[in-house]
N, C-alpha and C. Protein backbone atom coordinates (compact mmCIF):
# COMPACT_ATOMS: atom_id res chain seq x y z
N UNK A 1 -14.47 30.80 -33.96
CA UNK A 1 -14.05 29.42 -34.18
C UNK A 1 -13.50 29.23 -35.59
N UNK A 2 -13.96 29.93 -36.30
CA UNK A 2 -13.65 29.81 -38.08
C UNK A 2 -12.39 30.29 -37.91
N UNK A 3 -11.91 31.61 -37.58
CA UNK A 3 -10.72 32.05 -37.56
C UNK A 3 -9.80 31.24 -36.81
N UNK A 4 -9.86 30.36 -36.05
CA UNK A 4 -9.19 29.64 -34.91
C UNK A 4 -8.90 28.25 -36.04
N UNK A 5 -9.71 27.89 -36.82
CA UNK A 5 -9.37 27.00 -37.53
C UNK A 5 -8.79 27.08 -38.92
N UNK A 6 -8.86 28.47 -39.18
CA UNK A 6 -8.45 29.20 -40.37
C UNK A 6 -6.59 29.30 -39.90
N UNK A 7 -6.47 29.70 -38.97
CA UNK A 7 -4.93 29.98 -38.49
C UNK A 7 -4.04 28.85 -38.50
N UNK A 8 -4.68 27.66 -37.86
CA UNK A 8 -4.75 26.43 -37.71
C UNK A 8 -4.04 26.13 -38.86
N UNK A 9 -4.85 26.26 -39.75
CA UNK A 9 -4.83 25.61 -41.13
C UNK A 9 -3.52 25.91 -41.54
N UNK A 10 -3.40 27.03 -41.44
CA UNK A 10 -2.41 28.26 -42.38
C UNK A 10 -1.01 27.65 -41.39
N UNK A 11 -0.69 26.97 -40.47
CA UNK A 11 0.12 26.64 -39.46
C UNK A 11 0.62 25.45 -40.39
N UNK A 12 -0.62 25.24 -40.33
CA UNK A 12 -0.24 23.20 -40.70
C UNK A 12 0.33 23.11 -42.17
N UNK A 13 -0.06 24.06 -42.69
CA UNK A 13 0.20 24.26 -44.18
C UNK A 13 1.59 25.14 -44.40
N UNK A 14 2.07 25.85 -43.00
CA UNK A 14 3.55 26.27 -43.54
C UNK A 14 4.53 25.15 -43.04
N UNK A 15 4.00 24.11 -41.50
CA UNK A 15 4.83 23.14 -41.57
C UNK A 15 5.03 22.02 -43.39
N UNK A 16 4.12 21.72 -43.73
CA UNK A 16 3.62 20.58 -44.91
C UNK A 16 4.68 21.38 -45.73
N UNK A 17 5.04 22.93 -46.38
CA UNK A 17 6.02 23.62 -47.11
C UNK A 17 7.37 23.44 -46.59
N UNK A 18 7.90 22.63 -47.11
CA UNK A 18 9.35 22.56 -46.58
C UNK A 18 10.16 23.07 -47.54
N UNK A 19 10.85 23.59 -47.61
CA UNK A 19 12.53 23.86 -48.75
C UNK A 19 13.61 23.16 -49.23
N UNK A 20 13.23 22.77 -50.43
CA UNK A 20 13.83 22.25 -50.92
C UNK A 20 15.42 22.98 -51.18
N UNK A 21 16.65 22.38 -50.49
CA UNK A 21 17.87 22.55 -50.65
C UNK A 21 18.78 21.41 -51.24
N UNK A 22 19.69 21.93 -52.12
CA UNK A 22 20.82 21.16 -52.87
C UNK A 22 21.55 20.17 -52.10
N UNK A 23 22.07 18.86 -51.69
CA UNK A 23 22.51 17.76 -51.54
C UNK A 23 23.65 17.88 -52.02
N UNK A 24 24.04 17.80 -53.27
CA UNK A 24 25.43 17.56 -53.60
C UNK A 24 25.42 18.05 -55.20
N UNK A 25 26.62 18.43 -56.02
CA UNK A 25 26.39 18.93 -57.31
C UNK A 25 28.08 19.02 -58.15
N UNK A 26 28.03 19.17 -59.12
CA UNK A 26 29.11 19.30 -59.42
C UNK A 26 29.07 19.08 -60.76
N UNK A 27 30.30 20.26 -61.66
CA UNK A 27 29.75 20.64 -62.79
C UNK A 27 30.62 19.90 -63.71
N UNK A 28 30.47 20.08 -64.91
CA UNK A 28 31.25 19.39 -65.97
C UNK A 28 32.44 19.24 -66.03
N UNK A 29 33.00 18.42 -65.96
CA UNK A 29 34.73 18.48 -65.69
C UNK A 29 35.34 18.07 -66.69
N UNK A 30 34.71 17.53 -67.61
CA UNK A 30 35.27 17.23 -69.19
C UNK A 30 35.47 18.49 -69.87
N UNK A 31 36.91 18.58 -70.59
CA UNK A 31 36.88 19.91 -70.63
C UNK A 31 36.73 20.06 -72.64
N UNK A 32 36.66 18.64 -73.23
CA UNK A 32 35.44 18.86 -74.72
C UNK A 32 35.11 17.36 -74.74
N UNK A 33 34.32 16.87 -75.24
CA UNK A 33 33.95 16.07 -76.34
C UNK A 33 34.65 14.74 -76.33
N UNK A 34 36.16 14.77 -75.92
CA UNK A 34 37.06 13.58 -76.17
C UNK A 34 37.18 12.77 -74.81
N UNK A 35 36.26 13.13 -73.41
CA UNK A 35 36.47 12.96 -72.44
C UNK A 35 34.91 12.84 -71.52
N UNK A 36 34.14 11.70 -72.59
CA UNK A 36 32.57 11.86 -71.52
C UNK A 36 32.58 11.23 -71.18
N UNK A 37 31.13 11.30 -70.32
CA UNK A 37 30.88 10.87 -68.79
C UNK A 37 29.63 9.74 -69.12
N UNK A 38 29.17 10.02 -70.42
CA UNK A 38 28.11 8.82 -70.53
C UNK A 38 27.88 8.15 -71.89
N UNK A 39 27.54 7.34 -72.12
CA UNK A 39 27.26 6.78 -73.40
C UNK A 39 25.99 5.72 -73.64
N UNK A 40 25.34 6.36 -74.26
CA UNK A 40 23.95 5.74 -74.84
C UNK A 40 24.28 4.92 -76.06
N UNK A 41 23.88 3.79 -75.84
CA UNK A 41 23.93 2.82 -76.58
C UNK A 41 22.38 2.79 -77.19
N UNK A 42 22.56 2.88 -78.67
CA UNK A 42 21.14 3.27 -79.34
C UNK A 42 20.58 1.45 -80.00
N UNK A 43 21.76 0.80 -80.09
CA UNK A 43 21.35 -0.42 -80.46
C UNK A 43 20.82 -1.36 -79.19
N UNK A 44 21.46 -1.46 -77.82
CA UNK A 44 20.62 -2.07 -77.07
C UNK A 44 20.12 -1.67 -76.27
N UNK A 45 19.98 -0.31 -76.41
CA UNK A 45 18.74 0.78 -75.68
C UNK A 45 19.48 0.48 -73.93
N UNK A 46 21.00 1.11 -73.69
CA UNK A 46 21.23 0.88 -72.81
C UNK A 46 22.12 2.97 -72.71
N UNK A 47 21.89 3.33 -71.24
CA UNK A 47 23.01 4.29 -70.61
C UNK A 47 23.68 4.12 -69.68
N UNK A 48 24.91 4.12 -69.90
CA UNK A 48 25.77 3.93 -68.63
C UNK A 48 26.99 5.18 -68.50
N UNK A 49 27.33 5.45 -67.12
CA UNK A 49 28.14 6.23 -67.19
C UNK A 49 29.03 6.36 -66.30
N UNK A 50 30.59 6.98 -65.93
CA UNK A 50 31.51 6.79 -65.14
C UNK A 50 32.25 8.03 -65.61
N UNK A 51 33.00 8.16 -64.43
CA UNK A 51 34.24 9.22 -64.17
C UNK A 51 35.39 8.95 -63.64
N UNK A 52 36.40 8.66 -64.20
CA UNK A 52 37.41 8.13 -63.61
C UNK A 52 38.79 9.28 -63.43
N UNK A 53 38.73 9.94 -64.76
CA UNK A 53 39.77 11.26 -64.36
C UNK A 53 39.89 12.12 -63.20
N UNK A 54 40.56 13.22 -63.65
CA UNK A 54 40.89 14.29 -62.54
C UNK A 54 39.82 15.11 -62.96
N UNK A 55 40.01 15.83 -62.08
CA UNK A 55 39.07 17.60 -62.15
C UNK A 55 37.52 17.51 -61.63
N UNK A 56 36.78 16.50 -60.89
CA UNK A 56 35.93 16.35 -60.87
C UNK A 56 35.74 17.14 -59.23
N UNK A 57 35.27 18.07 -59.28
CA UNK A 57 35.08 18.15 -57.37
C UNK A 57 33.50 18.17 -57.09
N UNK A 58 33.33 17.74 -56.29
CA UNK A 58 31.54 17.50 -55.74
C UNK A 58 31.70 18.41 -54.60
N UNK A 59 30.66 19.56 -54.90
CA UNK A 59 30.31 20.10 -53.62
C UNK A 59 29.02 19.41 -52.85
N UNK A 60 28.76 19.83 -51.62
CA UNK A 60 28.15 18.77 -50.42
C UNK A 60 27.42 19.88 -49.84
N UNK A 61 27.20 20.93 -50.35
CA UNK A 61 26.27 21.52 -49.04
C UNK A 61 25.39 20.82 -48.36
N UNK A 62 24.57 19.77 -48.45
CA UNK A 62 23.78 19.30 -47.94
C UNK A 62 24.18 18.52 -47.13
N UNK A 63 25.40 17.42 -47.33
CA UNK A 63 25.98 16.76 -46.28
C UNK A 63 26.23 17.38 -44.99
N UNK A 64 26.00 16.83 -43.64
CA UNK A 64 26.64 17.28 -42.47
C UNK A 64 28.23 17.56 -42.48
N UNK A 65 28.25 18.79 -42.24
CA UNK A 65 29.58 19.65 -42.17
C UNK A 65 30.04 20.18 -43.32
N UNK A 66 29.22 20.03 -44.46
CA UNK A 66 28.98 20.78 -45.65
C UNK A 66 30.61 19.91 -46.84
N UNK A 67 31.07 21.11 -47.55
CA UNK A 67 32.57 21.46 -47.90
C UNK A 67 32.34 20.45 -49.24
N UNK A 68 33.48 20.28 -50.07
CA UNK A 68 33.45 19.63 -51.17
C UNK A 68 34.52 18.60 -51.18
N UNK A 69 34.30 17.98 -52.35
CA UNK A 69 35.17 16.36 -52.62
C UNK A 69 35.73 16.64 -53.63
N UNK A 70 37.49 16.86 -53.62
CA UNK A 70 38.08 17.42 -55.05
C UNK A 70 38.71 15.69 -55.35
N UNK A 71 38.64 15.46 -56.64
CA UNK A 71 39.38 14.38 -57.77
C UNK A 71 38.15 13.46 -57.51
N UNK A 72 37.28 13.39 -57.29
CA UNK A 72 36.10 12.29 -57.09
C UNK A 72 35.96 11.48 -58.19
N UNK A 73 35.21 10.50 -58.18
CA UNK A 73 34.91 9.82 -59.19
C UNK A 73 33.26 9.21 -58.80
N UNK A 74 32.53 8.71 -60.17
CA UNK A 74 31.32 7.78 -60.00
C UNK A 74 31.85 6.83 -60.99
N UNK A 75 30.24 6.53 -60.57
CA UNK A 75 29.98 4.89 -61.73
C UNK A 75 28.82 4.85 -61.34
N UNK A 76 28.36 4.78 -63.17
CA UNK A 76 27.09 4.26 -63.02
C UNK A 76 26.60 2.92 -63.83
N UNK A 77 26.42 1.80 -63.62
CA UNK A 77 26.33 1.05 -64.07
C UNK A 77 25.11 1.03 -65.59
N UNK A 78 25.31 0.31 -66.76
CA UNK A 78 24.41 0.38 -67.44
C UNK A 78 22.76 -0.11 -66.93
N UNK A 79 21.91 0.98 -67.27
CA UNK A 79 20.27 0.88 -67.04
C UNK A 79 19.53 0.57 -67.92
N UNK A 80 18.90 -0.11 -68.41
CA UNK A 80 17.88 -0.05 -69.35
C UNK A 80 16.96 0.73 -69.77
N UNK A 81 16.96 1.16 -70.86
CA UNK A 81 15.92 1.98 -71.97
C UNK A 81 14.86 2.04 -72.17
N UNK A 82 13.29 1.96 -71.96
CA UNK A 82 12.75 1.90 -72.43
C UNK A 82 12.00 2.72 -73.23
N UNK A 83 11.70 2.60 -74.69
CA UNK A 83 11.16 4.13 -75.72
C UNK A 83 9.86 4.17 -75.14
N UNK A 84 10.06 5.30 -75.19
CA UNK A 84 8.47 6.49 -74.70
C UNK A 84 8.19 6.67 -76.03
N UNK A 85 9.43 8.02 -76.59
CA UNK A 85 9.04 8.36 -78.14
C UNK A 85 10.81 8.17 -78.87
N UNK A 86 10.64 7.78 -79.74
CA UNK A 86 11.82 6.99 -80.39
C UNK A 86 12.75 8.27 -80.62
N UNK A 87 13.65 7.79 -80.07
CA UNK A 87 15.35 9.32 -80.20
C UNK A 87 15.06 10.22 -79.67
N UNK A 88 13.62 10.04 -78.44
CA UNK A 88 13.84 11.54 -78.01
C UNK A 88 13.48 11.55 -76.58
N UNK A 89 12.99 10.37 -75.95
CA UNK A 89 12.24 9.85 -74.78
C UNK A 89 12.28 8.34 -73.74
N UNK A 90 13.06 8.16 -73.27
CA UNK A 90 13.05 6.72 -72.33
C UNK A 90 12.79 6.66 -71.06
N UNK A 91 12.25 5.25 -70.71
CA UNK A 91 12.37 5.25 -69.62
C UNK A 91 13.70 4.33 -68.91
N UNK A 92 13.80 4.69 -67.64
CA UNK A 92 15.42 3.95 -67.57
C UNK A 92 15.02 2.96 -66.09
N UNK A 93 15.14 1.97 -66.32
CA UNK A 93 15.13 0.90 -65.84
C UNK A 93 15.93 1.84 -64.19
N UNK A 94 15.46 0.84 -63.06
CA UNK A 94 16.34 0.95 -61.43
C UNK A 94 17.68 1.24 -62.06
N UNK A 95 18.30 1.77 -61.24
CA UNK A 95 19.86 1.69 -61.12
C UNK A 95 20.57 2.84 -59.73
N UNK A 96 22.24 2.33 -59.72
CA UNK A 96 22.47 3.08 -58.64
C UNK A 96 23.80 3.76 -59.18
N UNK A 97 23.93 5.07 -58.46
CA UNK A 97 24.98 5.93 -58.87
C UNK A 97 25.59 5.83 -57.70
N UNK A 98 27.38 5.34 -57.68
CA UNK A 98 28.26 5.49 -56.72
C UNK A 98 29.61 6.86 -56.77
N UNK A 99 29.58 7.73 -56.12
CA UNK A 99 30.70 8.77 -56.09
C UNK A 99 31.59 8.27 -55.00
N UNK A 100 32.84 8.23 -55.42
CA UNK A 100 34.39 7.81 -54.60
C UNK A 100 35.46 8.52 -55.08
N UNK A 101 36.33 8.48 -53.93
CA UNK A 101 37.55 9.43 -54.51
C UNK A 101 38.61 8.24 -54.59
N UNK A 102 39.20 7.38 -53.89
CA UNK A 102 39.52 6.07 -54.22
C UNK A 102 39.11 4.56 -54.81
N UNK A 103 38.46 4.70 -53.43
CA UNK A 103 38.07 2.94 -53.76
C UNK A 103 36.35 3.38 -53.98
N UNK A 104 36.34 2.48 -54.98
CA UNK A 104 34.93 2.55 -55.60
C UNK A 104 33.92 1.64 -54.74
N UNK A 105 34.21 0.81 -53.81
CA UNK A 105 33.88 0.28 -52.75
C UNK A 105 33.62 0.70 -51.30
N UNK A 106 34.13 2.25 -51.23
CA UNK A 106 33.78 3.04 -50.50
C UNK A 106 33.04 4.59 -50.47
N UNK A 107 32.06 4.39 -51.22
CA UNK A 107 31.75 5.39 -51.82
C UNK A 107 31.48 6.60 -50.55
N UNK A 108 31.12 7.78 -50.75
CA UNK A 108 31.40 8.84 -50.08
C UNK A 108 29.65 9.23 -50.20
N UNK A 109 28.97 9.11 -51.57
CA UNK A 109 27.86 9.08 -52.05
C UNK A 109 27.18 8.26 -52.29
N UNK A 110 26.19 7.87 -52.45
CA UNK A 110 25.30 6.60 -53.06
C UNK A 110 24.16 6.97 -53.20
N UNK A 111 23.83 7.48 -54.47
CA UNK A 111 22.23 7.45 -55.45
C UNK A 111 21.78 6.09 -55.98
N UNK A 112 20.37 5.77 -54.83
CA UNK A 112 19.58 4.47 -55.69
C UNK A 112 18.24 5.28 -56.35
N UNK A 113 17.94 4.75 -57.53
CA UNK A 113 16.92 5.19 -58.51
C UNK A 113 16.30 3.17 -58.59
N UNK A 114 14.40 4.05 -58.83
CA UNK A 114 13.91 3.14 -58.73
C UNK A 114 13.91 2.77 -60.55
N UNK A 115 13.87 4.22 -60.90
CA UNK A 115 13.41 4.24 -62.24
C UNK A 115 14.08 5.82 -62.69
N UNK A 116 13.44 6.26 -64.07
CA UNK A 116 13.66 7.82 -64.53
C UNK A 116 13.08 7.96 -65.47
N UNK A 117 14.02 9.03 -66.10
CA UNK A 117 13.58 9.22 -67.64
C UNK A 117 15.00 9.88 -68.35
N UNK A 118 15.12 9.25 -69.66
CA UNK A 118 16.40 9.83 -70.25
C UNK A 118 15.59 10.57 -71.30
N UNK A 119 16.43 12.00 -71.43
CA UNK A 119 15.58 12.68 -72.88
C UNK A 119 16.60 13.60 -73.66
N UNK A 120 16.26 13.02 -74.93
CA UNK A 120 18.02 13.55 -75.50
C UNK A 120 16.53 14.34 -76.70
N UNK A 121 16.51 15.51 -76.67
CA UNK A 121 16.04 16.51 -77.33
C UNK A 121 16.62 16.70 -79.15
N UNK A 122 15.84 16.23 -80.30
CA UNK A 122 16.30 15.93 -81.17
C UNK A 122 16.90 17.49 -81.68
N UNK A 123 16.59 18.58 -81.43
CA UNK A 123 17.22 20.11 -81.95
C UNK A 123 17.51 20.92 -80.91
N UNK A 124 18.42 19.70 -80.12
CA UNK A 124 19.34 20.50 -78.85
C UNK A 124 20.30 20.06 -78.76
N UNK A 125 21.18 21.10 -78.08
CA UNK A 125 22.77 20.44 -77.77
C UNK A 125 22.56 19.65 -76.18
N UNK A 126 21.50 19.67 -75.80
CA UNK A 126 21.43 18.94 -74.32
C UNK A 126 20.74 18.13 -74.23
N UNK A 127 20.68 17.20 -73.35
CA UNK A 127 19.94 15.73 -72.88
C UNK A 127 19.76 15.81 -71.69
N UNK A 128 19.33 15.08 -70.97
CA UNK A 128 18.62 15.20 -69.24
C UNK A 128 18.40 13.98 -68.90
N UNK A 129 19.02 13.39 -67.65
CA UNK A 129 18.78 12.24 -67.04
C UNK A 129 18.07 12.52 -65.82
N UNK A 130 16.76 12.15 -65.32
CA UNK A 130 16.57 12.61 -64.00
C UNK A 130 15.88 11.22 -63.50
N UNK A 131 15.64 10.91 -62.01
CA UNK A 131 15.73 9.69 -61.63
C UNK A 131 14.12 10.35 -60.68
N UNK A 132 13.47 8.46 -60.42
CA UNK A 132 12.28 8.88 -59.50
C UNK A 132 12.46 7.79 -58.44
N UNK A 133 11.92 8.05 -57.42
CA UNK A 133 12.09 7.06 -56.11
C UNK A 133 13.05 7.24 -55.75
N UNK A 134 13.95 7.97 -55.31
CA UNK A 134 15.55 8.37 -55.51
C UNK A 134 15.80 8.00 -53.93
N UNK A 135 17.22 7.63 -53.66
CA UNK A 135 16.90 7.34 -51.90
C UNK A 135 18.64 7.71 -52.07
N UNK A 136 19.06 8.79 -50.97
CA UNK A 136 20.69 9.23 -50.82
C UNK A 136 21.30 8.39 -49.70
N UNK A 137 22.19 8.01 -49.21
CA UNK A 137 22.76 6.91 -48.53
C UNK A 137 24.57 7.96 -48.62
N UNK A 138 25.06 7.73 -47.24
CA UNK A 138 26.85 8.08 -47.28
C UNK A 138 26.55 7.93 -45.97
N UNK A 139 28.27 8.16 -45.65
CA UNK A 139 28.67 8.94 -44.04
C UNK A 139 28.45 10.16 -43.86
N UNK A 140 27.78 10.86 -44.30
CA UNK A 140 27.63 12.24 -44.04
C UNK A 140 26.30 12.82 -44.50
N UNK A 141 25.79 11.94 -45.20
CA UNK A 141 24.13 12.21 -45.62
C UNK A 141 23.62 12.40 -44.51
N UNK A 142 22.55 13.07 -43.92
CA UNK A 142 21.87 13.33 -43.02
C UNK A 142 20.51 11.93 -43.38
N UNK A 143 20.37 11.61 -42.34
CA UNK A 143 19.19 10.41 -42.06
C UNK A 143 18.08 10.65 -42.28
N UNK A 144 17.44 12.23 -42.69
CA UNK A 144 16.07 12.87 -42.70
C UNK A 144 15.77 13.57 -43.76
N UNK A 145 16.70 12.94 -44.81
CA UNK A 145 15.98 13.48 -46.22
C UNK A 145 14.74 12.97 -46.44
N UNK A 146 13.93 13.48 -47.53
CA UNK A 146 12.60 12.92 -47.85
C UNK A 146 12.45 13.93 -49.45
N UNK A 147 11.87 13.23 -50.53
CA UNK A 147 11.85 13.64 -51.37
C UNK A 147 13.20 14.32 -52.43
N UNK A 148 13.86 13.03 -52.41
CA UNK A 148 14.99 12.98 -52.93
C UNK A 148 15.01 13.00 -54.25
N UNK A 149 15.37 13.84 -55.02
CA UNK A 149 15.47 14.21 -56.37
C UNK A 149 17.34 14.07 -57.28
N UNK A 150 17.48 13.77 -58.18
CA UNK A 150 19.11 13.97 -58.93
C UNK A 150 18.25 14.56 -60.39
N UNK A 151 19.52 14.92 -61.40
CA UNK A 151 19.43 15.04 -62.45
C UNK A 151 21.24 15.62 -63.19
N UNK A 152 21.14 14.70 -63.90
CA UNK A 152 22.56 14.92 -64.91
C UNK A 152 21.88 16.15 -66.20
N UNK A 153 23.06 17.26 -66.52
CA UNK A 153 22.84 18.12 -67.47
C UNK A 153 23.58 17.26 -68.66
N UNK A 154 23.28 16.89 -69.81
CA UNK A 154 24.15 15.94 -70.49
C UNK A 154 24.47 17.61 -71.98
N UNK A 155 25.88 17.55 -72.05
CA UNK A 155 26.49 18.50 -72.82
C UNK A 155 27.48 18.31 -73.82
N UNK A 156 27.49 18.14 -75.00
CA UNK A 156 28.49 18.07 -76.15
C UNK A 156 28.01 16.77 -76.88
N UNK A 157 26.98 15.98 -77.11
CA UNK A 157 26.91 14.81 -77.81
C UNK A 157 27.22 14.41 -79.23
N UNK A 158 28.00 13.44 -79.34
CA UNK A 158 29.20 12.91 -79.92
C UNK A 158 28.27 11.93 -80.96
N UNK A 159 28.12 11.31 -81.58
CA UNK A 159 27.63 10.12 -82.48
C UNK A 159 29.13 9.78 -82.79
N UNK A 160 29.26 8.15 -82.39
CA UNK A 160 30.02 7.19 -82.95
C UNK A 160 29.50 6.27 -83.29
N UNK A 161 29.40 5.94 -84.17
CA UNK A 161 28.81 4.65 -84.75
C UNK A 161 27.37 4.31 -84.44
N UNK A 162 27.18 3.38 -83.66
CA UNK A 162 25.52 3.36 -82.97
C UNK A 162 25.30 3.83 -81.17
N UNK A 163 26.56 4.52 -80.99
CA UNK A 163 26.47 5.16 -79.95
C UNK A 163 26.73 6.58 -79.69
N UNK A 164 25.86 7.48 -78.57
CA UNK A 164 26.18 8.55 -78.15
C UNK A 164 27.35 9.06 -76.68
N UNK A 165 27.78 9.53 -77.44
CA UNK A 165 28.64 9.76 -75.88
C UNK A 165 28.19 11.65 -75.60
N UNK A 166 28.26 11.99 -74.19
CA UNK A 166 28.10 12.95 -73.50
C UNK A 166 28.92 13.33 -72.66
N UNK A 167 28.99 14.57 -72.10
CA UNK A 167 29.78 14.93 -71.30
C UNK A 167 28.60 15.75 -70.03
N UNK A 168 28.70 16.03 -68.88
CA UNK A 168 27.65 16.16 -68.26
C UNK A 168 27.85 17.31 -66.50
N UNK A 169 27.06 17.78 -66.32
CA UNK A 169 27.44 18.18 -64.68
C UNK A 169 25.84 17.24 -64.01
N UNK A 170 25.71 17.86 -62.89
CA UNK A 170 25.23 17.06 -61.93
C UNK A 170 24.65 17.67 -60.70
N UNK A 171 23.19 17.56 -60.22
CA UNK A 171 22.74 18.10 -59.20
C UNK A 171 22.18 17.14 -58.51
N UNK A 172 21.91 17.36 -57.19
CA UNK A 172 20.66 16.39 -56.72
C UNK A 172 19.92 17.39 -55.14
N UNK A 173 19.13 17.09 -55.05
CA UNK A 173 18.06 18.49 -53.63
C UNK A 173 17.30 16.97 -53.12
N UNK A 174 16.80 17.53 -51.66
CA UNK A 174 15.86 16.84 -50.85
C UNK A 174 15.30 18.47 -50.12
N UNK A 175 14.52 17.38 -49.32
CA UNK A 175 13.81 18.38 -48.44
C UNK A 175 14.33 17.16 -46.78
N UNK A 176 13.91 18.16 -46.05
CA UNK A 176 13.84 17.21 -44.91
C UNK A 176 12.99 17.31 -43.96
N UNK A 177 13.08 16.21 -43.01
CA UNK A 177 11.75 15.68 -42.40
C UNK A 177 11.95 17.04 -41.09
N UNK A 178 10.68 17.44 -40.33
CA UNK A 178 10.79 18.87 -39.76
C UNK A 178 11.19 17.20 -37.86
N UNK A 179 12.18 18.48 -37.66
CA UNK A 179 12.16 17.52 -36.06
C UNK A 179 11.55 17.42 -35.36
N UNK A 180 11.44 16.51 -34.41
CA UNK A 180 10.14 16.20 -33.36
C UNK A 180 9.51 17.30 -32.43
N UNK A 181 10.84 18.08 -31.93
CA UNK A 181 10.90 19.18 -30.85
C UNK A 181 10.40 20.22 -31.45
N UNK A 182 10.66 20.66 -32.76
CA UNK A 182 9.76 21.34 -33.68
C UNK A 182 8.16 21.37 -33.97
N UNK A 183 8.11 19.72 -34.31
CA UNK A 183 6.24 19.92 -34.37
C UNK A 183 5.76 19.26 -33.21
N UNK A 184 6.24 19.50 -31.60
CA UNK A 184 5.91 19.52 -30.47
C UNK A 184 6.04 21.09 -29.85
N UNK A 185 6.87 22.18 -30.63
CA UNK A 185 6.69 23.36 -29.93
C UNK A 185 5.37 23.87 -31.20
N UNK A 186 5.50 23.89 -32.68
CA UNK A 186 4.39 24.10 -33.01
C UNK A 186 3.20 23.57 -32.69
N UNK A 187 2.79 22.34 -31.97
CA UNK A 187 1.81 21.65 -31.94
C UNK A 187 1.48 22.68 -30.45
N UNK A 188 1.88 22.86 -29.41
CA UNK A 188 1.83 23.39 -28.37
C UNK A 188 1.09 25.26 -28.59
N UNK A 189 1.79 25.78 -29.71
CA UNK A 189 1.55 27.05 -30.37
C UNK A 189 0.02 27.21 -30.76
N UNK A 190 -0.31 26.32 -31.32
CA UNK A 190 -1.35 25.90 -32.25
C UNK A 190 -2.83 25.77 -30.69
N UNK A 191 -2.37 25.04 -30.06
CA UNK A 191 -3.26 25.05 -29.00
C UNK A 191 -3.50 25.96 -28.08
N UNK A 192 -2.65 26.80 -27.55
CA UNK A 192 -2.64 27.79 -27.01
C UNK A 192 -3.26 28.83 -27.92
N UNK A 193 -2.83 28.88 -29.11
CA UNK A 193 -3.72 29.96 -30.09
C UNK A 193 -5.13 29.90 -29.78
N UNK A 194 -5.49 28.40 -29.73
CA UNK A 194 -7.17 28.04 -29.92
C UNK A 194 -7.61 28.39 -28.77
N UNK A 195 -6.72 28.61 -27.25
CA UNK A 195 -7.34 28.41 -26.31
C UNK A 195 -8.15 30.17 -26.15
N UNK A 196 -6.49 30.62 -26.57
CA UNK A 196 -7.19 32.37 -26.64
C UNK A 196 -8.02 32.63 -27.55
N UNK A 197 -8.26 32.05 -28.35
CA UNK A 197 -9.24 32.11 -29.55
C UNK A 197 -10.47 32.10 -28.66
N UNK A 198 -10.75 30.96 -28.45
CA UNK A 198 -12.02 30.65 -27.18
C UNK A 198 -12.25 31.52 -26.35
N UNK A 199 -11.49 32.09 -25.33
CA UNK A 199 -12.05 32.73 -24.48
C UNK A 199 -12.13 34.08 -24.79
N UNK A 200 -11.65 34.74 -26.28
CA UNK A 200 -12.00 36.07 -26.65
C UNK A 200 -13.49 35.63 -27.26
């Protein structure tokens, strides 16, 4: 019976392990310094960021039917700051990230964040935006993500005046929910195991 519930266990515990795979990504397309993607405002503790040029392509493995989005664009509206540890730590207020290749009203992508954290590393050339409560939304997003994660690589930071500007690439991963027919043939597996369990 121990072993019957030991197997059990070890079942239930490789469904609960799911794999985390990449969603959508796409790397720095600013090609220096004169052309970023974000700007931290140090006086009203605000980040906002957008892409409006060329060269931007988003790959989609995760989307249904996979393939990538060449000349894309986002927008991210400004979020609020809040200091953790002063110039090196925030927290960033809700906000939502839209990717479009035209109309910014039709986005292709849609990242909502409940919250995050911005962290611009005082003896680094890099910064990190990563978001929590994260929820993915498109025509091609699959309906069964769960544990939705993003994060911006922020690269080349600029000081102008009382602001930072960045230049940046871009990831985001989920996992997904296991299908019904799945934990109805494992659930079926699992019982039949126990039954031979029993009568050995």
């Amino acid at each position: 019976m121990q072993r019957t519930l030991c197997l059990v266990g070890l079942l239930a515990l490789a469904v609960a392990s799911r794999a985390t795979f990449t969603v959508a990504t796409f790397s720095d397309p600013a090609l220096d310094a004169t052309t970023p993607l974000f700007t931290w405002d140090t006086t009203n503790n605000t980040l906002e960021g957008a892409w409006s040029g060329n060269g931007m392509t988003v790959d989609t493995p995760g989307f249904t039917g996979g393939g990538s989005v060449a000349n894309a664009h986002f927008d991210m509206k400004p979020v609020q700051l809040t200091t953790i540890v002063a110039g090196t730590l925030y927290q960033m207020s809700a906000g939502q990230i839209l990717f479009y290749t035209n109309d910014i009203n039709n986005p292709f992508f849609t990242v909502d964040f409940d919250g995050g954290l911005f962290l611009n590393p005082l003896s680094s050339s890099a910064a990190t935006q990563a978001g929590n409560v994260v929820d993915f939304s498109g025509p091609n997003v699959p309906a069964n993500l769960i544990q939705e994660a993003f994060a911006y690589s922020f690269a080349n930071p600029t000081q102008v005046g009382d602001k930072w500007t960045y230049t940046a690439s871009f990831t985001s991963s989920a996992d997904v929910v296991p299908e019904p027919a799945s934990m109805v043939a494992l659930g079926a597996g699992i019982v039949a195991l126990a039954r031979r369990r029993r009568k050995a």
